[in-house]
Protein backbone atom coordinates (compact mmCIF):
# COMPACT_ATOMS: atom_id res chain seq x y z
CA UNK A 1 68.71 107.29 61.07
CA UNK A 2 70.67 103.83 60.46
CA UNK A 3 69.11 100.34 61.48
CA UNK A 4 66.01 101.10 63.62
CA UNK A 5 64.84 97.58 63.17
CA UNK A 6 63.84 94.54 65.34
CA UNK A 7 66.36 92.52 64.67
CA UNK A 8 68.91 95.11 65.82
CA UNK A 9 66.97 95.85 68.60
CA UNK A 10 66.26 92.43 70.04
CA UNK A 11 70.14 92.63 70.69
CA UNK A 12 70.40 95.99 72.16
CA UNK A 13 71.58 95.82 75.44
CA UNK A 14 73.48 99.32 76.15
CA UNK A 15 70.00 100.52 76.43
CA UNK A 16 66.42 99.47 77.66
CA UNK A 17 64.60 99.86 73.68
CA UNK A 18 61.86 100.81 75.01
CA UNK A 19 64.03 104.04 76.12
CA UNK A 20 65.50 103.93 72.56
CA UNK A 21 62.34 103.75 70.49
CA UNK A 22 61.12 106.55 72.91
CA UNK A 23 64.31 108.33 72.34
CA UNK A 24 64.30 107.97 68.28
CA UNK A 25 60.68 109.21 67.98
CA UNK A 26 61.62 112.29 69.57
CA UNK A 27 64.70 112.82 67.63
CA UNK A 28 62.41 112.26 64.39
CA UNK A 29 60.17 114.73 65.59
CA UNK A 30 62.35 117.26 66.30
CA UNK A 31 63.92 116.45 62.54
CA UNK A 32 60.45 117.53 61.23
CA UNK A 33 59.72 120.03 63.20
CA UNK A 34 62.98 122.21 62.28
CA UNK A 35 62.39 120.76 58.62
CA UNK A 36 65.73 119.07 58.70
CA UNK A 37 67.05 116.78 55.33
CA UNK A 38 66.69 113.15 57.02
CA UNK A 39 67.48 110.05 55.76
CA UNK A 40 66.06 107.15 56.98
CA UNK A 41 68.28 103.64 56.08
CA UNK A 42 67.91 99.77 56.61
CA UNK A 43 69.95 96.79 56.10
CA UNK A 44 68.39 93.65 55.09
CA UNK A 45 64.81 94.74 55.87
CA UNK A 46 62.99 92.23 54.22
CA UNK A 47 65.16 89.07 55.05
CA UNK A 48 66.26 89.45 58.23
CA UNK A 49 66.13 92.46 60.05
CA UNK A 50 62.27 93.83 59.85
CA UNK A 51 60.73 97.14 59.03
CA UNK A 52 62.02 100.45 59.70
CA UNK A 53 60.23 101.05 63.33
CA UNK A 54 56.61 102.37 63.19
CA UNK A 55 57.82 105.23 65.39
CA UNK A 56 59.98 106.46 62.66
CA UNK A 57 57.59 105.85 59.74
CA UNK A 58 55.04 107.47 61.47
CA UNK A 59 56.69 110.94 61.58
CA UNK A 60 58.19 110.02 58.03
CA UNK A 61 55.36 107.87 56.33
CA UNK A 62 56.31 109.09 52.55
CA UNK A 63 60.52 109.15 53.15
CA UNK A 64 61.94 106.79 50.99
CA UNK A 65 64.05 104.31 53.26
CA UNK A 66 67.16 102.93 51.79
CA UNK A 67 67.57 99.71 52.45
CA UNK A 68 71.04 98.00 52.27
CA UNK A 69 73.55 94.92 52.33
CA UNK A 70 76.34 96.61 53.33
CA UNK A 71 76.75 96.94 57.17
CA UNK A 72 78.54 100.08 56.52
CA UNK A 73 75.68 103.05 55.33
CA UNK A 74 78.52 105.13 53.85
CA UNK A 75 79.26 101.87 51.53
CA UNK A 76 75.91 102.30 49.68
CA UNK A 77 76.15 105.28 47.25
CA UNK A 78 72.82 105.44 46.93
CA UNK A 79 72.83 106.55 51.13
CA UNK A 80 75.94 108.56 50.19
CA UNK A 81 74.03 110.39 47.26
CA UNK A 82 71.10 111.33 49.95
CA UNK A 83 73.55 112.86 51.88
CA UNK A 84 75.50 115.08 49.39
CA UNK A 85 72.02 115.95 47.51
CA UNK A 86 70.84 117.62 51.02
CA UNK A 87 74.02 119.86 50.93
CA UNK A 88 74.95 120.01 54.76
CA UNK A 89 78.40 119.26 55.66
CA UNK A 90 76.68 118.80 59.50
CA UNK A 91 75.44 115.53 59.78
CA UNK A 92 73.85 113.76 62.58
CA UNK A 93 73.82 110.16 63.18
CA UNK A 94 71.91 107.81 65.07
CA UNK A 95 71.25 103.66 64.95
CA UNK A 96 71.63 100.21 65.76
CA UNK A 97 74.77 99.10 66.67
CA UNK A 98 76.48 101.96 67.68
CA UNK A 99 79.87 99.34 67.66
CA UNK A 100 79.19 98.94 63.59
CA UNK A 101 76.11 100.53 61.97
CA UNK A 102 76.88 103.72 63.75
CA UNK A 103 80.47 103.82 63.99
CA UNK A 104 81.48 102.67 60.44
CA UNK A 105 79.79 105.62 58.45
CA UNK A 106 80.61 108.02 61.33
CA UNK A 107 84.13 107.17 60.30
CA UNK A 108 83.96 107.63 57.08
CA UNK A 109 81.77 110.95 57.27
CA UNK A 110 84.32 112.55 59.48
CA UNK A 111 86.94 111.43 56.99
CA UNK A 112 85.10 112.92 54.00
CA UNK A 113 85.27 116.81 55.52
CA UNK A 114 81.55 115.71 57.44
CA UNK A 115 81.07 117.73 61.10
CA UNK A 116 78.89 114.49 62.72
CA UNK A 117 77.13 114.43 65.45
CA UNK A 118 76.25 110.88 67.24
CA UNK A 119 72.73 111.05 68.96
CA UNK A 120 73.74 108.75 71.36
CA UNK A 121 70.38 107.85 73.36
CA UNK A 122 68.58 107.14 70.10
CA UNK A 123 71.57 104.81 69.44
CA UNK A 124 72.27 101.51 71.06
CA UNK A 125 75.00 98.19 71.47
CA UNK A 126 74.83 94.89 72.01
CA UNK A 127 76.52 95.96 75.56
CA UNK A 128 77.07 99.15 77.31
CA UNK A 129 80.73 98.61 76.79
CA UNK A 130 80.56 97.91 73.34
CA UNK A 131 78.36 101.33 72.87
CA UNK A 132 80.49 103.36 75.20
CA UNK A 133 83.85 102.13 73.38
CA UNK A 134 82.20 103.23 69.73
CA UNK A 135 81.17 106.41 71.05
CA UNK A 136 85.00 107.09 72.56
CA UNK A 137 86.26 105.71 69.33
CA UNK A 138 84.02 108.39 67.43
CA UNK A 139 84.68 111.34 69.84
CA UNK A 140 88.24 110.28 69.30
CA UNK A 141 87.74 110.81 65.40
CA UNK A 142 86.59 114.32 66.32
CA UNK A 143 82.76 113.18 66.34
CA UNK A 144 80.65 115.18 68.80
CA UNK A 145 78.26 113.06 71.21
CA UNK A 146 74.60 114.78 71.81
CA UNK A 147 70.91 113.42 73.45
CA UNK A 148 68.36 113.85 71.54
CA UNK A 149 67.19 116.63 73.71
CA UNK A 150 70.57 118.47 73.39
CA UNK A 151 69.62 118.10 69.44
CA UNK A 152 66.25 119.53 69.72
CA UNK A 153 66.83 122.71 71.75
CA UNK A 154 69.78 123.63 69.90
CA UNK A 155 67.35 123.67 67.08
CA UNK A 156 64.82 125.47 69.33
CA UNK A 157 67.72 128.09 71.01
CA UNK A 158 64.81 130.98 71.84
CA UNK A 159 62.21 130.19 73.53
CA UNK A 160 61.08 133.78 71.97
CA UNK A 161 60.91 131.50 68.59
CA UNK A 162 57.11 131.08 68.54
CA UNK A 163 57.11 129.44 65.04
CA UNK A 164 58.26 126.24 66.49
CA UNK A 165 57.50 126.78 70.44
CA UNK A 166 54.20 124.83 70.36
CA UNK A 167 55.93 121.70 68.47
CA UNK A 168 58.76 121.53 70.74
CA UNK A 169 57.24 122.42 73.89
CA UNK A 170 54.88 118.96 72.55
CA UNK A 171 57.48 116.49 71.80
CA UNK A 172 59.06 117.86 75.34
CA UNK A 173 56.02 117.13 77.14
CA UNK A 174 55.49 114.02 75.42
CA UNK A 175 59.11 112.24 74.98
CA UNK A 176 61.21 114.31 77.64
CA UNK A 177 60.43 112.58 81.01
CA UNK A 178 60.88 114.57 83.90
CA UNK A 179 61.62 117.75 82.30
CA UNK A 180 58.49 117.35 80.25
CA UNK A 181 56.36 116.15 83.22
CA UNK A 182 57.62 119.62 84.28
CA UNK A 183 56.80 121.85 81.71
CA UNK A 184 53.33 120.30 81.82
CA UNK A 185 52.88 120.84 85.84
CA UNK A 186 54.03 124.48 85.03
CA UNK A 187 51.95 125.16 82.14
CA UNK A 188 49.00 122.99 84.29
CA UNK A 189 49.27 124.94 87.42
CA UNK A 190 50.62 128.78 86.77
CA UNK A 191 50.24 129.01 82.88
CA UNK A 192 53.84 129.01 82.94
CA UNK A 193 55.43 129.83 79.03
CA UNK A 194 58.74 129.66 78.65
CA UNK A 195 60.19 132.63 76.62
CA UNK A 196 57.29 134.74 77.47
C-alpha cells in the first residue's frame, strides 16, 4: 500500500476519496483476514504529505510503515527488502498517484520477474485520464488490473471455506455497497448463507 496520505489525496481527482479510503480499508482488511505479507509505505510523511491514513493503521496499528524520499517505492531498498523477505513473486499494488507512486514500482516489479496486480479502486490520479492512462500503461507491461472486491473473493474462492466466511462476509457487508447491502437483506430476511 504506497502513499495513502492527505496530501496525495487532497489531489485525487480520478476518484471521489471518500470512495478510495472506503475502498483501501477493505482491501486492508481483506490483507488481514487471508494473513497476507503487507507492506505499508509513505513518502515524506512528516514534512509534507501526512500520516499513513487512520483506515490503514487501524487494521495495521503495529506494521512498520516505510517512509520515503524517493517517489519511486521500488527506489528505496529498504521497501524492496520488505518485499523479497515476504517471498511472493505475486505482488499487489495499490496508492496515490496511480500516474507515479503506483506506476513507477509497478514497472519495475514487473521488470524484476514480479506477477503485480494494480488494485485499482483503492488507487487514485490527479485526473481520471491520468489514472486510466497509468493503468493502460501497466496492463500494457503485463500488469493485471483488479477491485478490491475481485482481490478479496479470490482469496475467499469457497464460500464452503468457513475459516474465513464470517470475516469476509463482514468487510462485504460493511465496505461492499450494494452487494453488501444485499447479503445483509438476505441474511436479515431468509437467513440466507452463502456456501451453505
Amino acid at each position: 500500500m504506497i502513499d495513502h496520505q492527505p496530501q496525495m489525496a487532497f489531489a485525487t481527482k480520478s476518484h471521489d476519496v471518500t470512495l478510495v479510503r472506503n475502498n483501501v480499508e477493505a482491501l486492508a482488511k481483506s490483507a488481514k483476514v487471508f494473513n497476507v505479507p503487507t507492506i505499508l509505505s509513505t513518502v515524506a510523511a512528516d514534512t509534507f504529505s501526512g500520516q499513513i491514513f487512520p483506515e490503514i493503521k487501524a487494521v495495521f496499528p503495529d506494521e512498520k510503515i516505510i517512509d520515503r524520499t524517493s517517489m519511486n517505492a521500488w527506489d528505496d531498498k529498504n521497501v524492496v527488502n520488505e518485499v523479497q523477505k515476504a517471498g511472493n513473486k505475486k505482488l499487489v499494488v495499490a496508492g496515490l498517484w496511480t500516474e507515479v507512486c503506483v506506476v513507477m514500482p509497478v514497472l519495475d516489479a514487473l521488470e524484476d520477474g514480479y506477477e503485480v496486480y494494480v488494485v485499482t479502486d483503492a488507487s487514485g490520479g490527479v485526473t481520471t485520464e491520468a489514472h486510466d492512462m497509468a493503468v493502460e500503461r501497466m496492463i500494457q507491461a503485463g500488469a493485471t488490473p483488479i477491485t478490491w472486491m475481485q482481490y478479496m473473493l479470490e482469496l475467499q474462492r469457497d464460500w464452503a471455506n468457513q475459516e474465513t466466511y464470517d470475516e469476509v462476509l463482514s468487510i462485504a457487508k460493511e465496505h461492499g455497497g450494494a452487494y453488501g447491502l444485499g447479503a445483509q437483506y438476505a441474511e436479515d430476511m431468509f437467513n440466507a448463507k452463502e456456501g451453505k
